[in-house]
N, C-alpha and C. Protein backbone atom coordinates (compact mmCIF):
# COMPACT_ATOMS: atom_id res chain seq x y z
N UNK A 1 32.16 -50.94 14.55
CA UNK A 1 32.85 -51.07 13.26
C UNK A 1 33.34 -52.50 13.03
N UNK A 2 33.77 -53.42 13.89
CA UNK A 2 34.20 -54.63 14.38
C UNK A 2 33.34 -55.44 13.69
N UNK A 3 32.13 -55.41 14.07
CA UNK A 3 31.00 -55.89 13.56
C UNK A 3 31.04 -56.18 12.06
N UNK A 4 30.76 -54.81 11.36
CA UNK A 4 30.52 -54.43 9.84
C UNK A 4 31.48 -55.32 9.05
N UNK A 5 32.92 -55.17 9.77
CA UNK A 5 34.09 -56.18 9.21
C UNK A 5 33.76 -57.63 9.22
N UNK A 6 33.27 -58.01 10.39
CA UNK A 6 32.59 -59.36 10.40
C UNK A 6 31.78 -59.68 9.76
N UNK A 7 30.98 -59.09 9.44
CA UNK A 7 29.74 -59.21 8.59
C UNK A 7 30.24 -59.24 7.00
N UNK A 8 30.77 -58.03 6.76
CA UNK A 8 31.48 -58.41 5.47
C UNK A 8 32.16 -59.17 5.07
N UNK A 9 33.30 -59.92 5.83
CA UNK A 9 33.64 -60.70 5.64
C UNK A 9 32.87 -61.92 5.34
N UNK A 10 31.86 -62.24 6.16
CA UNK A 10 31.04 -63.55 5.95
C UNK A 10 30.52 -63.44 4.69
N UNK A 11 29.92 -62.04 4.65
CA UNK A 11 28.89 -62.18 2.95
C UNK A 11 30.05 -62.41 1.85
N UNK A 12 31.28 -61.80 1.93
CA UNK A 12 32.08 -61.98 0.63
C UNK A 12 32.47 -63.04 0.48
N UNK A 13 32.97 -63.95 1.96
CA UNK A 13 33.65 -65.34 1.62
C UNK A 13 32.61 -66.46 0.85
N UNK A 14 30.84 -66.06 1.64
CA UNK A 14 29.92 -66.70 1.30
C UNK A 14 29.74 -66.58 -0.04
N UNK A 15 29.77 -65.58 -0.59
CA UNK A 15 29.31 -65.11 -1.94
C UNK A 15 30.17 -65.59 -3.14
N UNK A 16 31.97 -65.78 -2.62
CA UNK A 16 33.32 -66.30 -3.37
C UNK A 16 32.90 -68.02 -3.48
N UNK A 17 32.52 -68.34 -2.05
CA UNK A 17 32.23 -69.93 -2.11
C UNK A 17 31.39 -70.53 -3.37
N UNK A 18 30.27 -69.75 -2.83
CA UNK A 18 28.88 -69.90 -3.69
C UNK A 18 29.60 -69.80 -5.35
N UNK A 19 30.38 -68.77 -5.59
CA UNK A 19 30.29 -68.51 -6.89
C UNK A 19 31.25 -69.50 -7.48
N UNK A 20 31.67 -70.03 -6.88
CA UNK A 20 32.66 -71.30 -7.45
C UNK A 20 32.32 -72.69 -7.37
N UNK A 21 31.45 -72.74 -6.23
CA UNK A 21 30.62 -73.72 -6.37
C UNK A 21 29.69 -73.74 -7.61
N UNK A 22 29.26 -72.46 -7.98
CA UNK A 22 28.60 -72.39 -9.24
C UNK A 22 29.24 -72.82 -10.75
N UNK A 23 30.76 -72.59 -10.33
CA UNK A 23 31.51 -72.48 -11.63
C UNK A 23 31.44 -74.07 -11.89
N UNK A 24 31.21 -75.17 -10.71
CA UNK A 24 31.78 -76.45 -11.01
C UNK A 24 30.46 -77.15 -11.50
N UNK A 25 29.55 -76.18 -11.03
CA UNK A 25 28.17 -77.29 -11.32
C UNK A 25 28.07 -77.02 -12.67
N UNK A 26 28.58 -75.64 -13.34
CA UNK A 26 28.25 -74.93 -14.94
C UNK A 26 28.79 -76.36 -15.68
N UNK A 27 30.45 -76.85 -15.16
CA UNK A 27 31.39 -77.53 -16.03
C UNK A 27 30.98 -78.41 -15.95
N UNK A 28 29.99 -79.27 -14.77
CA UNK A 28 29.53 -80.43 -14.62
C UNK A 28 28.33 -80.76 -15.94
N UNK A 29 27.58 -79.26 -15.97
CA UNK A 29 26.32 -79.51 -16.64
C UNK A 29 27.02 -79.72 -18.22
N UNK A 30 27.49 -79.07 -18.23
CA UNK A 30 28.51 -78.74 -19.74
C UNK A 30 28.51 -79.95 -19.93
N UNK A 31 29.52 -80.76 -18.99
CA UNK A 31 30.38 -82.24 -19.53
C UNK A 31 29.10 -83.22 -19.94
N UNK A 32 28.45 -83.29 -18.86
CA UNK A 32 27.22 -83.91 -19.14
C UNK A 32 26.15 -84.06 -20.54
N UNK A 33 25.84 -82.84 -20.67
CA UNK A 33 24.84 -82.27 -22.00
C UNK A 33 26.47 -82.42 -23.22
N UNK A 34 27.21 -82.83 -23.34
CA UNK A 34 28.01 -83.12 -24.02
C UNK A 34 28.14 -84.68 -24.41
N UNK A 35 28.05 -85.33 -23.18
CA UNK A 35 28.13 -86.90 -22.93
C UNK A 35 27.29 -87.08 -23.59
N UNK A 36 25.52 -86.80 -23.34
CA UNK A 36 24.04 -86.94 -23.85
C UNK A 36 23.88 -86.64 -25.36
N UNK A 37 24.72 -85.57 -25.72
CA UNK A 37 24.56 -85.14 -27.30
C UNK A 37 25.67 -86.38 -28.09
N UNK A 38 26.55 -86.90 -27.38
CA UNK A 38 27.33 -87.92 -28.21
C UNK A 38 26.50 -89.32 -28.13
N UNK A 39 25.88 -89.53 -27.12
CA UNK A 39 25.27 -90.70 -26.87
C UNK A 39 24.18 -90.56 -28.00
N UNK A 40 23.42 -89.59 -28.25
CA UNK A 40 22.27 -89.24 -28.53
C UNK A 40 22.58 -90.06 -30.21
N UNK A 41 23.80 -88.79 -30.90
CA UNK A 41 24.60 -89.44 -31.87
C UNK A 41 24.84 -90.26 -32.20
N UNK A 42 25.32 -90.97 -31.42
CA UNK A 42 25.85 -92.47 -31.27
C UNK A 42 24.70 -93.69 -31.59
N UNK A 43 23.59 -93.72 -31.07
CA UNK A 43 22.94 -94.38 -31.51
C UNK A 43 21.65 -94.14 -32.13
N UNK A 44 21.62 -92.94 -33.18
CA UNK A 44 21.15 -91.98 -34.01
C UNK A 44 19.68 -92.50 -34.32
């Protein structure tokens, strides 16, 4: 049973990491494709 706890634990912490790591690359892409659409603008 020791095990199963271990195991779960790894996949959920892995899976919490991952998914927040995801959240920063979303805001990264966001800021970015934001920067590019003003630039784009900018020199029309």
């Amino acid at each position: 049973m020791e095990t199963i706890k271990k195991e779960y634990l790894l996949l959920f912490n892995t899976i919490t990491d991952l998914t927040e790591t995801l959240g920063r690359i979303q805001q990264e892409l966001q800021a970015v494709q934001r920067e590019a659409e003003e630039l784009f603008l900018r020199e029309g």
